[in-house]
N, C-alpha and C. Protein backbone atom coordinates (compact mmCIF):
# COMPACT_ATOMS: atom_id res chain seq x y z
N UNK A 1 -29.10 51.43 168.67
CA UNK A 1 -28.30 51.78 167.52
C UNK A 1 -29.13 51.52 166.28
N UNK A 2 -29.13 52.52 165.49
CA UNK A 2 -30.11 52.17 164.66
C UNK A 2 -28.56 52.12 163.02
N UNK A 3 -29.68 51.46 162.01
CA UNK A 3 -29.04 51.28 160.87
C UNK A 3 -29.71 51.31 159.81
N UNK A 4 -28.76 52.47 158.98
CA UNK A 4 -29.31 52.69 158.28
C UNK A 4 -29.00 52.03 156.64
N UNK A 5 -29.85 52.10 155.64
CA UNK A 5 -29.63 51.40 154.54
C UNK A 5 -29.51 52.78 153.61
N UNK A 6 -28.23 53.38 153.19
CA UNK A 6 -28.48 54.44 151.65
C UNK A 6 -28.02 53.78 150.43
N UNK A 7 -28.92 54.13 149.82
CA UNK A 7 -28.87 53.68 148.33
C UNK A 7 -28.78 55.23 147.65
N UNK A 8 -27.75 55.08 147.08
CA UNK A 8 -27.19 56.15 145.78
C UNK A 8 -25.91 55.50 144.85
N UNK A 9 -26.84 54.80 143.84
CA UNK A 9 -25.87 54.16 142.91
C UNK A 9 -25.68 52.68 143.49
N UNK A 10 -23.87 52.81 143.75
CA UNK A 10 -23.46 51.33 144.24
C UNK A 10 -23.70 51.57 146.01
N UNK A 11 -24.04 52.83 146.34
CA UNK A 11 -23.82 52.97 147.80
C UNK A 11 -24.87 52.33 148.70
N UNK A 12 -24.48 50.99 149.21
CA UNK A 12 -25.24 50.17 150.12
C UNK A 12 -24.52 50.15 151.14
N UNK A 13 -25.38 50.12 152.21
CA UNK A 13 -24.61 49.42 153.45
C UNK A 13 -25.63 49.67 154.86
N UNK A 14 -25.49 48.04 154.97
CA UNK A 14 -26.29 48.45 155.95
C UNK A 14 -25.37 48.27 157.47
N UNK A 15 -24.49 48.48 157.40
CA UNK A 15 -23.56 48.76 159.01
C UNK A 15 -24.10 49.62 159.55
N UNK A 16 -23.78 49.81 160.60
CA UNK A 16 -23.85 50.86 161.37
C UNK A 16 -22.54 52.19 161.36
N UNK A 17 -22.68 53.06 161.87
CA UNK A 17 -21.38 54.23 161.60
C UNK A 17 -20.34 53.75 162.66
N UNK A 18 -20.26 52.85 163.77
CA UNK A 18 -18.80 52.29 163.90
C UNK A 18 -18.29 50.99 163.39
N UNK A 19 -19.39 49.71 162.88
CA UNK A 19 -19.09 48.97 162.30
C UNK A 19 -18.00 49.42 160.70
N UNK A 20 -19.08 50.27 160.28
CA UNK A 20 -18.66 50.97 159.09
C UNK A 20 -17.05 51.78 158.93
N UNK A 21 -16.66 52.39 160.13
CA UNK A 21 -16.02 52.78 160.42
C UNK A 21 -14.46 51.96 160.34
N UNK A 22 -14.68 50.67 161.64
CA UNK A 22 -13.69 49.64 161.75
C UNK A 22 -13.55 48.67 160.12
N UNK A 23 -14.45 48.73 159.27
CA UNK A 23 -14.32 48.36 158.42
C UNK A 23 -13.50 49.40 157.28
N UNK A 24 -13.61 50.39 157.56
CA UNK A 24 -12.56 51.52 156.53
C UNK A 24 -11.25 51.62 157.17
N UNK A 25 -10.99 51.21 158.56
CA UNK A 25 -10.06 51.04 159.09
C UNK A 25 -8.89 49.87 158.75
N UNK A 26 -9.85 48.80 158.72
CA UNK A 26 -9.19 47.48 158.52
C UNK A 26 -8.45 47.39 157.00
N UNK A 27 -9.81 48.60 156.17
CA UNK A 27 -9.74 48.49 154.59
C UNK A 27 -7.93 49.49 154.32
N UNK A 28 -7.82 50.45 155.44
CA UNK A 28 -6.71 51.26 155.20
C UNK A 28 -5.49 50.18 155.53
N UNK A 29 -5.45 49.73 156.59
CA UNK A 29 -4.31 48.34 157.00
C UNK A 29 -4.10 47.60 156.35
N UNK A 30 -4.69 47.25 155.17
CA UNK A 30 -4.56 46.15 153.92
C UNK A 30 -4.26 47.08 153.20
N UNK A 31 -4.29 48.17 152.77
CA UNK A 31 -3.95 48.80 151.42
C UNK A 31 -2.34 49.17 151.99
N UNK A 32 -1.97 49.49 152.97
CA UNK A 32 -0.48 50.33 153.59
C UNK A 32 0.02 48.23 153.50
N UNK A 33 -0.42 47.59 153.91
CA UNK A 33 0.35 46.03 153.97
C UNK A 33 0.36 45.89 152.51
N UNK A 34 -0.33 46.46 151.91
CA UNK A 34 0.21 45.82 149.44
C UNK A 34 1.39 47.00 149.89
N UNK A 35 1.07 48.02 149.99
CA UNK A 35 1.86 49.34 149.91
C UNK A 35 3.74 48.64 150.03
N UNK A 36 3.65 47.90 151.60
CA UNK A 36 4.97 47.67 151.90
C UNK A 36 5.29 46.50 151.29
N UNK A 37 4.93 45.56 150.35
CA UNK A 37 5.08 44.66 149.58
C UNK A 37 5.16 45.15 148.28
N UNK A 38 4.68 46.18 147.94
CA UNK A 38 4.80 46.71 146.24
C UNK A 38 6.32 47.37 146.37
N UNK A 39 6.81 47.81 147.69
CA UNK A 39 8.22 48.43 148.14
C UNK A 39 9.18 47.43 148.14
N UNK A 40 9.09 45.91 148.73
CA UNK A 40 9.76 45.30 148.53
C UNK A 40 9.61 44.67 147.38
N UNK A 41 8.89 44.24 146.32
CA UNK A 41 8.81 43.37 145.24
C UNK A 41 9.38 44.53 144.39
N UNK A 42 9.68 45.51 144.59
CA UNK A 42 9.84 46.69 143.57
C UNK A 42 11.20 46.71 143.86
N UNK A 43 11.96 46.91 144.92
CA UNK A 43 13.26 46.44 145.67
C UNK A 43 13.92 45.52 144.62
N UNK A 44 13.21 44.17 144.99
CA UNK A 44 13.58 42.82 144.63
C UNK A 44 14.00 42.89 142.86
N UNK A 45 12.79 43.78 142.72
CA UNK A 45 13.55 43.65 140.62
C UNK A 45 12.27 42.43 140.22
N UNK A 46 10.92 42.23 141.25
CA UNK A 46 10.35 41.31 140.80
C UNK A 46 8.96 42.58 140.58
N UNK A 47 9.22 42.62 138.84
CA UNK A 47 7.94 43.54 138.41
C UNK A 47 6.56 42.90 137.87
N UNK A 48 6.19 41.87 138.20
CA UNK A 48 5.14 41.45 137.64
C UNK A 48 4.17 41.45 139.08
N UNK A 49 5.20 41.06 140.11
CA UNK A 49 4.19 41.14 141.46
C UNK A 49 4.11 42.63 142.09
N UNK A 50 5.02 43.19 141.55
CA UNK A 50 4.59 44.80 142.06
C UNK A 50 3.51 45.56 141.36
N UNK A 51 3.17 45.22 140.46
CA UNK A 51 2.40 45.35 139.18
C UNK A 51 1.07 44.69 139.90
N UNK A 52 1.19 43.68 140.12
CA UNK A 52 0.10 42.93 140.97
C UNK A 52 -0.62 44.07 142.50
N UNK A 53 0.65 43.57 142.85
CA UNK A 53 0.06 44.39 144.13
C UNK A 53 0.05 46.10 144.48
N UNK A 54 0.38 46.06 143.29
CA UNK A 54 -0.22 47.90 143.14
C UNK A 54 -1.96 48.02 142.93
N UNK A 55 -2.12 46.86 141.88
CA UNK A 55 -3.80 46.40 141.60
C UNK A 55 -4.57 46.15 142.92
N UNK A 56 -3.77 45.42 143.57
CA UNK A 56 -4.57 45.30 144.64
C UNK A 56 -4.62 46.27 145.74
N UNK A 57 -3.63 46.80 145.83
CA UNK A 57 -4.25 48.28 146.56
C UNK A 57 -4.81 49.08 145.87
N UNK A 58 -4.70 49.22 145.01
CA UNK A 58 -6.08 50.45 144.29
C UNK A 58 -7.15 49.48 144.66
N UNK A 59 -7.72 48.45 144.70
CA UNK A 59 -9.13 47.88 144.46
C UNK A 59 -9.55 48.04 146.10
N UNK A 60 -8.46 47.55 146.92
CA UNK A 60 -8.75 47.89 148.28
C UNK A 60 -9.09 49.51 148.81
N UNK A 61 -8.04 50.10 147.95
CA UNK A 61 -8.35 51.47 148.28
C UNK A 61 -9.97 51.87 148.04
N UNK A 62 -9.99 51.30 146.59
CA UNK A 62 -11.27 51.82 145.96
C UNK A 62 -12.37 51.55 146.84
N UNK A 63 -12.78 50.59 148.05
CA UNK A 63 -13.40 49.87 148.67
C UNK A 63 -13.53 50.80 149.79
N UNK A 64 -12.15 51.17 150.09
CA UNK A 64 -12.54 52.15 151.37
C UNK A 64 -13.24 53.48 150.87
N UNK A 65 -12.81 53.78 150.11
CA UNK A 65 -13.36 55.50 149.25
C UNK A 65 -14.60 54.71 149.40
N UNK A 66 -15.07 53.61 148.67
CA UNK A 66 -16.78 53.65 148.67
C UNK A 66 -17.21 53.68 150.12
N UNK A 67 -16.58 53.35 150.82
CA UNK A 67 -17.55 53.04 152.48
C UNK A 67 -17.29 54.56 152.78
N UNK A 68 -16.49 55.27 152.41
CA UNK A 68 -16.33 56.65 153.43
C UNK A 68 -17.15 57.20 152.01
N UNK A 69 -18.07 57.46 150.99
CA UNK A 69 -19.10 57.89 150.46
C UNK A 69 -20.15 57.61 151.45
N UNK A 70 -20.20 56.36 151.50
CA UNK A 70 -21.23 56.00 152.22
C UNK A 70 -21.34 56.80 153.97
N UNK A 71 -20.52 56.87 154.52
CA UNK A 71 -20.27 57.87 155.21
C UNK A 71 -21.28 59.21 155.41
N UNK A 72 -20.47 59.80 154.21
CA UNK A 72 -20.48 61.30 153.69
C UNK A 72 -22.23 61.51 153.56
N UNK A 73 -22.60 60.57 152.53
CA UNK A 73 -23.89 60.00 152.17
C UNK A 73 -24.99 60.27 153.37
N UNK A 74 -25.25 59.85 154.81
CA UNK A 74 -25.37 59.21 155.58
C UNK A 74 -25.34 60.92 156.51
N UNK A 75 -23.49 61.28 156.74
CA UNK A 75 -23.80 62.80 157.29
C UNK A 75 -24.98 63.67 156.45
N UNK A 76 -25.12 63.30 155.61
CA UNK A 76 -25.73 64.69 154.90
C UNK A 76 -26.81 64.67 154.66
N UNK A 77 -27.04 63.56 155.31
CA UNK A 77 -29.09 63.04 155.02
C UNK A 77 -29.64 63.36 156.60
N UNK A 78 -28.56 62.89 157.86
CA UNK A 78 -28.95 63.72 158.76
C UNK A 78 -28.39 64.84 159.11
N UNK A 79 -28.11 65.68 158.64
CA UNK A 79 -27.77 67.19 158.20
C UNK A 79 -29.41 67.90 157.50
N UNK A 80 -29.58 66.66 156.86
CA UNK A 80 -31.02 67.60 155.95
C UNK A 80 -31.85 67.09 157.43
N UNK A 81 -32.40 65.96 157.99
CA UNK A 81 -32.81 66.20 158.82
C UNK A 81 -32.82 67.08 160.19
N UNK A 82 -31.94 66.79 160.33
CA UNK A 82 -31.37 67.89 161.72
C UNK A 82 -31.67 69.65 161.48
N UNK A 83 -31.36 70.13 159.78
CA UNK A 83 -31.86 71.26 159.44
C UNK A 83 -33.55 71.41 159.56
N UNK A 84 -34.40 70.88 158.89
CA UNK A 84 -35.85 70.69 159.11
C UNK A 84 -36.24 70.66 160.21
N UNK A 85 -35.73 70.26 161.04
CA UNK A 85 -36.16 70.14 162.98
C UNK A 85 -35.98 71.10 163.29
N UNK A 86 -34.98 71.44 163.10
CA UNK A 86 -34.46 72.97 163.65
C UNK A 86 -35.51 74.18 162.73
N UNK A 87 -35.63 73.85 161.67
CA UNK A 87 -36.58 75.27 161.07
C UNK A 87 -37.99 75.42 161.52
N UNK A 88 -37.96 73.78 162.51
CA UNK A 88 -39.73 73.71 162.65
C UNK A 88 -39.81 74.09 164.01
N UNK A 89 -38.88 73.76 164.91
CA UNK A 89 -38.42 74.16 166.36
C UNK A 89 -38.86 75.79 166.59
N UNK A 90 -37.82 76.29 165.45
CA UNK A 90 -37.58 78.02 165.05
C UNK A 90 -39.05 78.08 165.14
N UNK A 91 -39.82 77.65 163.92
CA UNK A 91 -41.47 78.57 163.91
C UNK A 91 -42.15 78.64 164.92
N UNK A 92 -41.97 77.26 165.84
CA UNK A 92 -42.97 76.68 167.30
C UNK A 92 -42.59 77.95 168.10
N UNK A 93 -41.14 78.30 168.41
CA UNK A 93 -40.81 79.09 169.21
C UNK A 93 -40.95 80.59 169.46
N UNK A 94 -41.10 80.64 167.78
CA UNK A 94 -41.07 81.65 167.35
C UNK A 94 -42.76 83.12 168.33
N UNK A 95 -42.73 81.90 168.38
CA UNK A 95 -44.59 82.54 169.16
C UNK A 95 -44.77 83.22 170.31
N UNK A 96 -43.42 82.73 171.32
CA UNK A 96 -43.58 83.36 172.22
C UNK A 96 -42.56 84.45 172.50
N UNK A 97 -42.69 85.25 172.99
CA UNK A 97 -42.22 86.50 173.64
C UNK A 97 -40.84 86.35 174.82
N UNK A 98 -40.70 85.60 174.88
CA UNK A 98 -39.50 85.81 176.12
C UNK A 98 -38.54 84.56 175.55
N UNK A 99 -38.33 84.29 174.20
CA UNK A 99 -37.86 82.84 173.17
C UNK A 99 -36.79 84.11 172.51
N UNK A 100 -36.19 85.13 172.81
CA UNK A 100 -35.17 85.57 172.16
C UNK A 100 -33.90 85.01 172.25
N UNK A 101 -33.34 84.47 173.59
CA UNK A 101 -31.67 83.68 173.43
C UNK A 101 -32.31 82.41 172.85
N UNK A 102 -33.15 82.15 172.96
CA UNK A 102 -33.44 80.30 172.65
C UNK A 102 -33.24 80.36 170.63
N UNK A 103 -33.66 81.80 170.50
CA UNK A 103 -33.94 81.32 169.19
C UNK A 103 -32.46 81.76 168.23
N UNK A 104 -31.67 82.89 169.49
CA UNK A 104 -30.63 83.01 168.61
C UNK A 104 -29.55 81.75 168.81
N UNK A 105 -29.72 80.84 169.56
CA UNK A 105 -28.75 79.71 169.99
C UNK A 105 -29.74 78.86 168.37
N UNK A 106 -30.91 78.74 168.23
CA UNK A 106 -31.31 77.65 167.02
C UNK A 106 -30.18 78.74 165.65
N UNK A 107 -30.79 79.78 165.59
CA UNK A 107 -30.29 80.64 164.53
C UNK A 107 -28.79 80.23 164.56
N UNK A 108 -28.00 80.12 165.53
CA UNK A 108 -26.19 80.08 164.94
C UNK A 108 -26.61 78.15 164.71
N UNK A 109 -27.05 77.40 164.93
CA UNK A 109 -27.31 75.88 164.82
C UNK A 109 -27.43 76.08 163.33
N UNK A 110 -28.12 76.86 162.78
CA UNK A 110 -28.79 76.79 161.92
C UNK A 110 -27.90 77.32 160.66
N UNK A 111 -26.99 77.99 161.15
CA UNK A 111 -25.71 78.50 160.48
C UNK A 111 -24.54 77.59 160.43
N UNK A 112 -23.99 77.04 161.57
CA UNK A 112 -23.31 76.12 161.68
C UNK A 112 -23.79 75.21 160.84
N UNK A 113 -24.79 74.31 160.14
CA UNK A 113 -25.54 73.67 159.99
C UNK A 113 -25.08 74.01 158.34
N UNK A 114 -25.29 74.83 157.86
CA UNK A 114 -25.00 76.08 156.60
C UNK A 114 -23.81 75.54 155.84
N UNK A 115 -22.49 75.95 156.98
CA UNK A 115 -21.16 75.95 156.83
C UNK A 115 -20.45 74.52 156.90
N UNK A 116 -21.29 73.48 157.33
CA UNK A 116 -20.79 72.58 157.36
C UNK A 116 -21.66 72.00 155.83
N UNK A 117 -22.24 71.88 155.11
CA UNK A 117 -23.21 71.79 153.99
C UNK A 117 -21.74 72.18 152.76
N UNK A 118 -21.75 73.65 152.77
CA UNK A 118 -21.30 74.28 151.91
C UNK A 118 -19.59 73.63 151.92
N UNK A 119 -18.88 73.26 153.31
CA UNK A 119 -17.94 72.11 153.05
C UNK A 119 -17.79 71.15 152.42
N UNK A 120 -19.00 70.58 152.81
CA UNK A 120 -18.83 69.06 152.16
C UNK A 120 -18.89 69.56 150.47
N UNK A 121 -20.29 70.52 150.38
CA UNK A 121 -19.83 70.98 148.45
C UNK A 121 -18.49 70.88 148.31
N UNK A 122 -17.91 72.01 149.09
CA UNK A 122 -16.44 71.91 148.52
C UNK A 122 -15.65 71.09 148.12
N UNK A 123 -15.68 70.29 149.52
CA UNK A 123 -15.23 69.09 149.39
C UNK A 123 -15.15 68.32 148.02
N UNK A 124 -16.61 67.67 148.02
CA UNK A 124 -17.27 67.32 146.98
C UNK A 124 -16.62 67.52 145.61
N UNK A 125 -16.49 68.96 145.39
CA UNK A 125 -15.89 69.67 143.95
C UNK A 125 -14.27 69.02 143.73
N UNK A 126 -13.82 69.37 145.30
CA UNK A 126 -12.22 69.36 145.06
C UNK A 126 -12.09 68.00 144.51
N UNK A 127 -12.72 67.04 145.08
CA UNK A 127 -12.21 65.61 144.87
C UNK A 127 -12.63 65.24 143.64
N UNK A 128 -13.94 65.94 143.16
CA UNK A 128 -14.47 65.58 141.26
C UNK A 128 -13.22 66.44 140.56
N UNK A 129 -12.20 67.07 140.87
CA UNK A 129 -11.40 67.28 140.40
C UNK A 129 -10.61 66.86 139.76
N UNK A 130 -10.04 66.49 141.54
CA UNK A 130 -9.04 66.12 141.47
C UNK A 130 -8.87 64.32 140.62
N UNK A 131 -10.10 63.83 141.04
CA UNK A 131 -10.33 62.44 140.10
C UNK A 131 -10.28 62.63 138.34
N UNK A 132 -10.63 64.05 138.30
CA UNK A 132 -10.81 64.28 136.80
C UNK A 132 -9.11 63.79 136.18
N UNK A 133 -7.90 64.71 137.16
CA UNK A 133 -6.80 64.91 136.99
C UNK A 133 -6.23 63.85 136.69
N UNK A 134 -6.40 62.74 137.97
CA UNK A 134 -5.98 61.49 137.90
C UNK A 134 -6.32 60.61 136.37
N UNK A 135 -7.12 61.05 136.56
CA UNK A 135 -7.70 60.04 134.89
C UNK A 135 -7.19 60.45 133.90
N UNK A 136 -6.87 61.89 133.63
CA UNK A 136 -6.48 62.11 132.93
C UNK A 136 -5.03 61.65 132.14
N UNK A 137 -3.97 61.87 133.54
CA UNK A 137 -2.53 61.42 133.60
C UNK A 137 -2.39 59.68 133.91
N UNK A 138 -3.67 58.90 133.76
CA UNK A 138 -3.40 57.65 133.17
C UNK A 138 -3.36 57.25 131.90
């Protein structure tokens, strides 16, 4: 199992992708446990601790959003690798004469490869959005 270290900005971590994982997990189970305490203190008519523990699920939340960057981070660096292998595979193969299914199986890899890229952009956009929105209506 190897581990990797990305640095972009605050994005560190050196877990591994299921350590990393059980840790965004654990991070979601603490934010839904403020969740059902901001329900009852909000219930109760006691607004200074709902107020509280609304803070503390955003900060927890905020914690998991950074590890699932780190994530995202991480797919897309071996995405750029996995593309380069594959374009260098393509040229090696490219040489011989009887490499026609081999190369149209790299060619849809290589597409697939494409479409999953141009997601995560999307992705990417929707959520600089949608964060824009949020900030805004605070």
């Amino acid at each position: 199992m190897s581990i990797m270290r990305i640095s972009l900005g605050r994005l560190k971590s050196p877990l591994s992708y299921s350590e990393l994982t059980n840790v965004i997990i654990r991070g979601m189970k603490i934010a839904h446990g403020k969740h059902t305490e901001e329900h009852k203190e909000l219930v109760r008519g006691q607004y200074a601790a709902f107020l509280r523990s609304i803070e503390q699920e955003l900060n927890s939340l905020e914690k998991v959003a950074e590890r699932v960057r780190v994530l995202v981070v991480r797919l897309e660096e071996s995405l750029k690798s996995f593309r380069a292998n594959m374009k260098q595979y393509r040229k090696k193969i490219k040489k011989y004469p009887h490499a026609g299914p081999y190369l149209r199986v790299i060619d849809d890899l290589i597409r697939t490869d494409a479409r999953i890229r141009k997601a995560l952009k999307a992705e990417a956009r929707r959520a600089a959005r949608e964060d824009k929105k949020i900030r805004r209506n605070i």
